[in-house]
Protein backbone atom coordinates (compact mmCIF):
# COMPACT_ATOMS: atom_id res chain seq x y z
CA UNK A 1 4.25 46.72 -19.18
CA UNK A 2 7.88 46.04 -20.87
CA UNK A 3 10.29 48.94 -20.53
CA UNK A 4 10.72 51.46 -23.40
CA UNK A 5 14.48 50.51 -23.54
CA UNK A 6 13.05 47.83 -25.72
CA UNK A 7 12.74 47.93 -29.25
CA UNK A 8 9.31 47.26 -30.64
CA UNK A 9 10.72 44.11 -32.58
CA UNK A 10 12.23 42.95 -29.43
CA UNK A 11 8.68 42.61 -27.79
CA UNK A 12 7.33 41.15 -30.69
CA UNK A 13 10.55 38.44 -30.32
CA UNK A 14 9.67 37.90 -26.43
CA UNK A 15 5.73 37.45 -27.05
CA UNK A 16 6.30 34.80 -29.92
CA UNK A 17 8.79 33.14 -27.62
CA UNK A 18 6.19 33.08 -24.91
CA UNK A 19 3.71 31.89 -26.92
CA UNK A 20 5.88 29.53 -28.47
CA UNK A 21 7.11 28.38 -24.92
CA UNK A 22 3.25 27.34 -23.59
CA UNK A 23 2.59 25.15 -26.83
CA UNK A 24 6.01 23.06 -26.52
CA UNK A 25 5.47 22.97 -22.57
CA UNK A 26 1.84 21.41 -23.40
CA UNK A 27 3.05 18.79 -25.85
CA UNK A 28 5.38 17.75 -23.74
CA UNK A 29 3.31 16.98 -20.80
CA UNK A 30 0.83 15.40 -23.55
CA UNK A 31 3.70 13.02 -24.47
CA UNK A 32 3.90 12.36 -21.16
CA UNK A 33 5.25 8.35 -21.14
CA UNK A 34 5.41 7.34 -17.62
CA UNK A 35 8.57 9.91 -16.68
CA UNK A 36 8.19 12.40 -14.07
CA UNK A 37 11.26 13.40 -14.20
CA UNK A 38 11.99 13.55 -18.18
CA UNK A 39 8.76 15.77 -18.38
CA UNK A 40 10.12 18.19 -16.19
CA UNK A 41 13.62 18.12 -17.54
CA UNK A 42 11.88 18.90 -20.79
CA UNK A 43 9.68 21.71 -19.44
CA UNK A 44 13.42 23.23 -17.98
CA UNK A 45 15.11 23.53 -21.06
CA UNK A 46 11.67 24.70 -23.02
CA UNK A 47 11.53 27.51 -20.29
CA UNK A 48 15.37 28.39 -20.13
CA UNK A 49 15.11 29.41 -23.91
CA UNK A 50 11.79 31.31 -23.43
CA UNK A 51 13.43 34.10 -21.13
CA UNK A 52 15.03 37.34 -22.53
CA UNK A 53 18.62 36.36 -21.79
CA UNK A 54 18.58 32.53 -21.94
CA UNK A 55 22.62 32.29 -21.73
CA UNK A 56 22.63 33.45 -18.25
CA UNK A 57 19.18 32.34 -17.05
CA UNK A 58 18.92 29.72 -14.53
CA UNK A 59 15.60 27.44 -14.49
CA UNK A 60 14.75 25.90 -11.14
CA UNK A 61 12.19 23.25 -10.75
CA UNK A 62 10.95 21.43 -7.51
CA UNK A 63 8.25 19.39 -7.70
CA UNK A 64 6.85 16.67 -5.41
CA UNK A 65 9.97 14.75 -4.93
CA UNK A 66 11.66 16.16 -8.04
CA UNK A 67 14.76 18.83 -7.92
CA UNK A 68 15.87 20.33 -11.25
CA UNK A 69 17.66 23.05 -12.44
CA UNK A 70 18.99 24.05 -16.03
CA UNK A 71 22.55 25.14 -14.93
CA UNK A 72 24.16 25.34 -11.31
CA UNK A 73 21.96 27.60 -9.49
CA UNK A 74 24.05 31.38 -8.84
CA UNK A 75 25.11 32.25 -5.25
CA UNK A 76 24.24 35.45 -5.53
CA UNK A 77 21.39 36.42 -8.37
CA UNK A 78 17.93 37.53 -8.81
CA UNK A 79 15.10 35.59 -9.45
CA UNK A 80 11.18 35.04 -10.69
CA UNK A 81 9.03 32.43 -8.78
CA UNK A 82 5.51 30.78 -9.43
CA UNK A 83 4.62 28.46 -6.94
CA UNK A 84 3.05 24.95 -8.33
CA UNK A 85 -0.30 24.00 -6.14
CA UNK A 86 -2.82 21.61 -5.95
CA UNK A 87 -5.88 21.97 -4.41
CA UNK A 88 -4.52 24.83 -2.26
CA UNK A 89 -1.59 22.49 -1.38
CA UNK A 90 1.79 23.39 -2.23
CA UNK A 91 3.45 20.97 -4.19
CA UNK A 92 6.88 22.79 -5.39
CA UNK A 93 7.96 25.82 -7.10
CA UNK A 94 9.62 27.19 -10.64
CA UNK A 95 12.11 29.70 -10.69
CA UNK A 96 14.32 31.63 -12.82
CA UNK A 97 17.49 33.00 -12.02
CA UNK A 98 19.90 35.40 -13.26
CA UNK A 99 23.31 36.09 -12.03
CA UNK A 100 23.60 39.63 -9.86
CA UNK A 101 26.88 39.80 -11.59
CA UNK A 102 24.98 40.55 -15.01
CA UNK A 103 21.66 41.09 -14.63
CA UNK A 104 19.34 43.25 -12.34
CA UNK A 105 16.15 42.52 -11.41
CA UNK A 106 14.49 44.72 -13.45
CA UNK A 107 16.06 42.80 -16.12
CA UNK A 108 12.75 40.32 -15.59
CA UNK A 109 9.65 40.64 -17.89
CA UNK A 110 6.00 41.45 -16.02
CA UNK A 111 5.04 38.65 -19.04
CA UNK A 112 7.64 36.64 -18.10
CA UNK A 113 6.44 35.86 -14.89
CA UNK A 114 2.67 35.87 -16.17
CA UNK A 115 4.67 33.00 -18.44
CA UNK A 116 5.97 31.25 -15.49
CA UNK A 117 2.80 31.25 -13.92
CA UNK A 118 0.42 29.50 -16.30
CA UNK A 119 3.49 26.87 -16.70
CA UNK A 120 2.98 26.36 -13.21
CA UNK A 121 -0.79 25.59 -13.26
CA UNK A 122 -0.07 23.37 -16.18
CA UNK A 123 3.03 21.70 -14.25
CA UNK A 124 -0.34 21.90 -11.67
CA UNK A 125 -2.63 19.70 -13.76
CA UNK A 126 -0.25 18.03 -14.85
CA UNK A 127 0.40 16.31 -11.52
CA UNK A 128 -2.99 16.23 -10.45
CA UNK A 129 -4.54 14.30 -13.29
CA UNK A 130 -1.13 11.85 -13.38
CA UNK A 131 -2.51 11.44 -9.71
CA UNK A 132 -6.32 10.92 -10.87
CA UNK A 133 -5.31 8.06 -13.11
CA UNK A 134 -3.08 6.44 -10.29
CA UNK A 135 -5.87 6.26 -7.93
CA UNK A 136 -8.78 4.95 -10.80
CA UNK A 137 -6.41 2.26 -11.39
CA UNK A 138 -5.66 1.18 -8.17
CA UNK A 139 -9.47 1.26 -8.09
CA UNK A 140 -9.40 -1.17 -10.84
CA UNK A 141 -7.01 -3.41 -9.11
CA UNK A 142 -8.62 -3.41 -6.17
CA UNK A 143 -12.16 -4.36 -7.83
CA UNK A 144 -10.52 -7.05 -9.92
CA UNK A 145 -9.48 -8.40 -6.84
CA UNK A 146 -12.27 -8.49 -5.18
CA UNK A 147 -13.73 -10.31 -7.37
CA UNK A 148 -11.38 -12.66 -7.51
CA UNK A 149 -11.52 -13.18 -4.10
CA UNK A 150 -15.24 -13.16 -4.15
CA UNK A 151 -15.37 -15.88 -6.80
CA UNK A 152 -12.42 -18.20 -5.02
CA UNK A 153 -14.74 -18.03 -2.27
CA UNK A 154 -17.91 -18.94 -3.67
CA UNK A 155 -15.56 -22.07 -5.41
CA UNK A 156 -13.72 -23.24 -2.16
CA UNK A 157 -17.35 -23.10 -0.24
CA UNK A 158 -18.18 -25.66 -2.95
CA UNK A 159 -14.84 -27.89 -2.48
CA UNK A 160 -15.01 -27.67 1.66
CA UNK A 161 -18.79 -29.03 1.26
CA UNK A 162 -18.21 -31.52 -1.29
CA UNK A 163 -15.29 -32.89 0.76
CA UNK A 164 -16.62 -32.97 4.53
CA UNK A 165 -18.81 -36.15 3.52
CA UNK A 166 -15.70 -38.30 1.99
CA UNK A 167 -13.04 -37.53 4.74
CA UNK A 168 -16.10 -38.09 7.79
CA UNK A 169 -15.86 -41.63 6.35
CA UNK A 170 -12.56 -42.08 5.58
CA UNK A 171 -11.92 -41.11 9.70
CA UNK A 172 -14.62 -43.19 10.33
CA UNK A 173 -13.52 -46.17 8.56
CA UNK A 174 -10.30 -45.56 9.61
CA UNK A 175 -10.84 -45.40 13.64
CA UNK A 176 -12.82 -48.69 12.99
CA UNK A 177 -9.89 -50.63 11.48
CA UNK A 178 -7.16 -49.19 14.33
CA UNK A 179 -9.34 -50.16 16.52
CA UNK A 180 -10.36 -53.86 15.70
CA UNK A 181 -7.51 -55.10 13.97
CA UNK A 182 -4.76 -56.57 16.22
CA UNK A 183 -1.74 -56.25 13.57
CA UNK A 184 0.79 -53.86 14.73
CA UNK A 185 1.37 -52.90 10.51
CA UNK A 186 -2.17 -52.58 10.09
CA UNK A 187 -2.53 -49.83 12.92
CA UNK A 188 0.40 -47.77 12.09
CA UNK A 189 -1.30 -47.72 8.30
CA UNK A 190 -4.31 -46.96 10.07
CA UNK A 191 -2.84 -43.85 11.95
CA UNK A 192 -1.04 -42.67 9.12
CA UNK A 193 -4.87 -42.54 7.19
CA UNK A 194 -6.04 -41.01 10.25
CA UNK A 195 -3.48 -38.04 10.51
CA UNK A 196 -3.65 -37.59 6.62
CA UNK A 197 -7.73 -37.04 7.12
CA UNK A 198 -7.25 -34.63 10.21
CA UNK A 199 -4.88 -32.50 8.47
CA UNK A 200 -7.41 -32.69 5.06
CA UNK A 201 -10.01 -31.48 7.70
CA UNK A 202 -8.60 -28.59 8.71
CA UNK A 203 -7.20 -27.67 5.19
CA UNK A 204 -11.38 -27.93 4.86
CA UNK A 205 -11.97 -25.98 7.43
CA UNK A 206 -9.38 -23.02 6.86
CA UNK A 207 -10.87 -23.01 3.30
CA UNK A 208 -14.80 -22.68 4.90
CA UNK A 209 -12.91 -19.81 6.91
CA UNK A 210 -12.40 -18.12 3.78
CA UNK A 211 -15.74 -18.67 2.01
CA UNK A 212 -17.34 -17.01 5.27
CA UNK A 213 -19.15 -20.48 5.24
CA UNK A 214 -18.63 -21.27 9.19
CA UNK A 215 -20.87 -20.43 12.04
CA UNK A 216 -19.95 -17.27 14.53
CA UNK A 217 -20.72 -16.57 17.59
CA UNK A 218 -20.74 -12.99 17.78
CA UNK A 219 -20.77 -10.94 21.16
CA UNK A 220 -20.24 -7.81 22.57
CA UNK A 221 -16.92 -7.93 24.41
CA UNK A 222 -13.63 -6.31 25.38
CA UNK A 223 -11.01 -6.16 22.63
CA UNK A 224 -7.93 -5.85 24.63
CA UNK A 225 -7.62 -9.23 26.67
CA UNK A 226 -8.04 -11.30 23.48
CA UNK A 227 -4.98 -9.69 22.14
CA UNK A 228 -3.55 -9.87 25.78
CA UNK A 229 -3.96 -13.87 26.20
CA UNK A 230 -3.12 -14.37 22.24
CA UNK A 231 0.17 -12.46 22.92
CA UNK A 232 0.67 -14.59 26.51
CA UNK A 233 0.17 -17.71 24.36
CA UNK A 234 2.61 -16.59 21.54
CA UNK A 235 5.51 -15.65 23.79
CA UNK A 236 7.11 -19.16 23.01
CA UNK A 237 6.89 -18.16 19.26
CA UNK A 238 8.75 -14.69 20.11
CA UNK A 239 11.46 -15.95 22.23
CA UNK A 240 12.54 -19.22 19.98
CA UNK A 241 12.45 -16.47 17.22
CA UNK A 242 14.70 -13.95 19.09
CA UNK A 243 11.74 -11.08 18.50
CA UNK A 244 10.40 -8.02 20.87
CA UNK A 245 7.10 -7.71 20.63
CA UNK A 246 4.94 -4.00 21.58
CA UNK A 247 1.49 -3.73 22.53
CA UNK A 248 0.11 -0.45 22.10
CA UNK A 249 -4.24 0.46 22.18
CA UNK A 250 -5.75 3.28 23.13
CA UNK A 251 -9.00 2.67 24.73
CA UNK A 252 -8.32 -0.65 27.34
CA UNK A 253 -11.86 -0.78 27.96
CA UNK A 254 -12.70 -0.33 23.99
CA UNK A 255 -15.62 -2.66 23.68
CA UNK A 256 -17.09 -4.63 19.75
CA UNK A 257 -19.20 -7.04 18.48
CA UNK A 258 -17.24 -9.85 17.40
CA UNK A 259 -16.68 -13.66 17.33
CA UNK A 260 -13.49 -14.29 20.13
CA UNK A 261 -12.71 -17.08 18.77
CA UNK A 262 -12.36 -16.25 14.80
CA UNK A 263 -10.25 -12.91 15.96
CA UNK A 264 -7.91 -15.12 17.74
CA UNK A 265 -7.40 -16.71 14.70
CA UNK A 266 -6.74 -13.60 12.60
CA UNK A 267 -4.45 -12.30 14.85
CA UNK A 268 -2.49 -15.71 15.42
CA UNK A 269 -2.18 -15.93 11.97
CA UNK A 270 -1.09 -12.23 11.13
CA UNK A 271 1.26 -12.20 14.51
CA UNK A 272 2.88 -15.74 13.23
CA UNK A 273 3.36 -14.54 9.64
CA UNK A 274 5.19 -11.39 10.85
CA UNK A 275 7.14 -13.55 13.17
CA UNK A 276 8.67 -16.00 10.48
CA UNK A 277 9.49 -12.77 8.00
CA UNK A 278 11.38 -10.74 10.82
CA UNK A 279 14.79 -10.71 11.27
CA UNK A 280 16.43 -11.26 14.67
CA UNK A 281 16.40 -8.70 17.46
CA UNK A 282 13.73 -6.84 15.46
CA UNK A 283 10.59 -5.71 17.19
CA UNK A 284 6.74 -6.29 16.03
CA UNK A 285 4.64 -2.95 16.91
CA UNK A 286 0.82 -3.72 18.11
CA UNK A 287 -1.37 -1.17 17.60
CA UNK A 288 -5.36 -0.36 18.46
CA UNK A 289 -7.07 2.50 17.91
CA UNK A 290 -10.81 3.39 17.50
CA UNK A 291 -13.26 6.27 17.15
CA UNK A 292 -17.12 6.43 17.16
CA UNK A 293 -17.65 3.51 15.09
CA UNK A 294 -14.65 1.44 13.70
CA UNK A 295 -11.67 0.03 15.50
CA UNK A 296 -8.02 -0.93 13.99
CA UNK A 297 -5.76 -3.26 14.64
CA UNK A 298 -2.07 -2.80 12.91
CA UNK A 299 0.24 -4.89 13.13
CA UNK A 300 4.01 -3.69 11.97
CA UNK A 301 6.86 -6.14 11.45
CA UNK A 302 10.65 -4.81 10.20
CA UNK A 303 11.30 -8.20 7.99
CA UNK A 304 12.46 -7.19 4.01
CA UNK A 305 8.62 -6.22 3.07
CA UNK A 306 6.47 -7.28 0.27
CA UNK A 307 7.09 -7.32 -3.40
CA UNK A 308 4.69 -4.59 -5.26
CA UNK A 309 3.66 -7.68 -7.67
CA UNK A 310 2.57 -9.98 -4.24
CA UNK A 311 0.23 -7.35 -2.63
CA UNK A 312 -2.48 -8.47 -4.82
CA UNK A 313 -2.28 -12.10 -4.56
CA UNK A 314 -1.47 -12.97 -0.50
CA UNK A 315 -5.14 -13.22 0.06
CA UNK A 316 -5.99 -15.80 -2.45
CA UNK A 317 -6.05 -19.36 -1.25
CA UNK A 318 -3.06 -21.75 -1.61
CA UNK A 319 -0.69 -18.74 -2.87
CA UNK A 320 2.05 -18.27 -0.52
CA UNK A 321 5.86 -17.17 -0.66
CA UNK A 322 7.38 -19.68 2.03
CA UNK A 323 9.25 -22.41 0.83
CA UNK A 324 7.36 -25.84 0.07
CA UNK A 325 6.15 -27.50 3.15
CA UNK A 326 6.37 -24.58 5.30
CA UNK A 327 3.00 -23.29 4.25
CA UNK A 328 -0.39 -24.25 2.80
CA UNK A 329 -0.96 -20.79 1.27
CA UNK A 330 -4.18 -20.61 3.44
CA UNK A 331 -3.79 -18.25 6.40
CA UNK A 332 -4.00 -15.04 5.18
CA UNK A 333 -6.95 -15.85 2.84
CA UNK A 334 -8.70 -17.38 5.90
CA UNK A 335 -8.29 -13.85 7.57
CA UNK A 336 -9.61 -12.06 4.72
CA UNK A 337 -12.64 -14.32 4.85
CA UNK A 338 -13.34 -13.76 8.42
CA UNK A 339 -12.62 -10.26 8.53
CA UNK A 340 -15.17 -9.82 5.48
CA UNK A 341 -17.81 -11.91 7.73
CA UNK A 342 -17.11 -9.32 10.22
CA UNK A 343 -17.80 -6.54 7.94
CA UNK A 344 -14.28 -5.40 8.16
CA UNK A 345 -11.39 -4.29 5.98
CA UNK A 346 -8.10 -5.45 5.47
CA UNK A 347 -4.84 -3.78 3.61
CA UNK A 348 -1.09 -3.68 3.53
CA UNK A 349 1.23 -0.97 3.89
CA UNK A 350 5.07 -0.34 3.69
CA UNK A 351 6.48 -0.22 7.39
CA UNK A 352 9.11 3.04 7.20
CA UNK A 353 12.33 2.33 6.78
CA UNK A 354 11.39 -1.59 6.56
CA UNK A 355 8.81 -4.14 6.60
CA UNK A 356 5.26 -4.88 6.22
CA UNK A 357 2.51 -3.20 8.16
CA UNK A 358 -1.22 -5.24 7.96
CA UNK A 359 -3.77 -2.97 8.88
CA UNK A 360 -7.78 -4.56 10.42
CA UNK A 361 -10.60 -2.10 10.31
CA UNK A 362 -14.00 -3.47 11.72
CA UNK A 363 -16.71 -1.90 12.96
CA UNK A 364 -17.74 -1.90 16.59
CA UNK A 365 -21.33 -2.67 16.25
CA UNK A 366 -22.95 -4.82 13.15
């Protein structure tokens, strides 16, 4: 295994090395505190001193999207490698070098690279369960939310009920006095109680939107022209704003069970948000695409994105990032609640190199 031009107390040197090498790699990835790339820095200079000539070697890491090496890498040199996989998936490499100038190949240990591979499953594992605990907590987050979202909804059903009675009357009342009274003060106070009530009712009704508390009227029908005439109707909005918009879907006959009328709505609301985050002369990207049994609708935007910390709270009700006045906070939780009625999903994504994509998922028959 190691050539006889080594001295039996030099073995016995390389093997306690080795073995030394594998327990400082594993308590380093055990004290693992939230840095990729300090792990592996450690795991290069553990593994640089663990080779036979560690003055000239050369330790080479690439990992995910992490590049590391010990010293500048030699032009011309000989080298071990262990590739790092996941799953069958290749994920990066280790290497060691040593400089042709010095060293031959056969200057390499058959342990050595027995060495380099076990650091490379643990490098492996490593990764895998940093990647495992990434995934149960979004998990988490996503639960939390959803419960969230479930109780806000079961609360705001409550409030939308409790407050259809009161502002009936207070339009009633207020219709009866604009109507008999012949003062010209007395009407205009009367209007102004009227437009107050008909903007409370349809804060009411956005909020029943989101509690899935409002009647559909679902029907099997063609997907494509209520995106067409929504996008006719929103034309206006795209021009004042100085916005392309594309409309991309792959099956024009794709047919689904779904309420017109309530995914108008979503898609107003989801086109107009993008609208009032995009800059100028940027262009919103349409998208539908379907299989055997779910359809998506994506729509991409190239405005500055959202904030890691928002992602979890633009569905609740009255939370909203425009300035005061310039939004009730109660679109996108009134999409939520109608896509949920419609048995659907709905997530956010980073648009690549900029801006928000919302993605729909609903299934074509329910």
């Amino acid at each position: 295994m190691i050539p006889e031009s080594i001295s039996v107390e030099e073995k016995l040197q390389e093997r306690i090395k080795e073995l030394s090498c594998l327990y400082q790699v594993s308590s380093a990835i055990r004290e693992f505190e939230g840095s990729y790339e300090a792990t592996l820095e450690s795991i290069v200079k553990i593994l640089k001193n663990a080779w036979r000539f560690p003055e000239l070697a050369t330790v080479e890491i690439q990992c995910d999207s992490y590049h590391l090496s010990s010293n500048p890498i030699p032009k011309e040199g000989y080298s071990q490698k262990s590739i790092i996989k996941i799953s069958e998936n290749e994920i990066g490499f280790i290497k060691v070098h040593y400089p042709a100038s010095d060293l031959s190949k056969a200057h390499f240990l058959v342990e050595e690279q027995r060495l380099l591979d076990k650091i490379a499953d643990e490098i492996a594992l490593f990764f895998e369960r940093q990647n495992i605990k990434i995934q149960e907590e979004h998990l988490k987050q996503t639960a939390a939310r959803n419960d969230r979202l479930a109780i806000l909804g079961e609360i705001t059903a409550g409030i939308a009920h409790e407050l259809n009675t009161p502002l009936g009357n207070i339009l009633g009342f207020a219709e009866f006095i604009e109507e008999k009274t012949a003062e010209k003060q007395t009407k205009r106070d009367a209007q102004k109680i009227l437009n107050s009530a008909i903007y409370s009712r349809e804060v009411v009704k956005k909020l029943m939107f989101f509690s899935c508390d409002m009647p559909q009227d679902i029907k099997k029908i063609k997907v494509k022209p209520i995106i067409t005439q929504a996008l006719s109707l929103l034309k206006p909005n795209f021009k004042k704003a100085n916005i392309r918009f594309k409309f991309n879907i792959q099956d024009p006959a794709l047919k689904a069970q779904v309420d017109p009328i309530q995914l108008t709505q979503v898609f107003f609301n989801l086109v107009i948000n993008a609208i009032y985050y995009s800059p100028e002369n940027s262009k919103i990207v349409i998208s539908i695409n379907n299989n055997e049994t779910h359809y998506t609708i994506e729509i991409a935007d190239e405005g500055k994105g959202i904030a890691p910390e928002v992602k979890d709270k633009i569905f609740e009700p009255f939370y909203t990032t425009k300035p005061l006045g310039e939004g009730s906070g109660l679109g996108l939780s009134v999409v939520h609640g109608i896509i949920k009625s419609h048995k659907g999903e709905i997530s956010i994504a980073d648009n690549i190199p900029k801006g928000t994509i919302f993605k729909i998922k609903l299934p074509l028959n329910f």
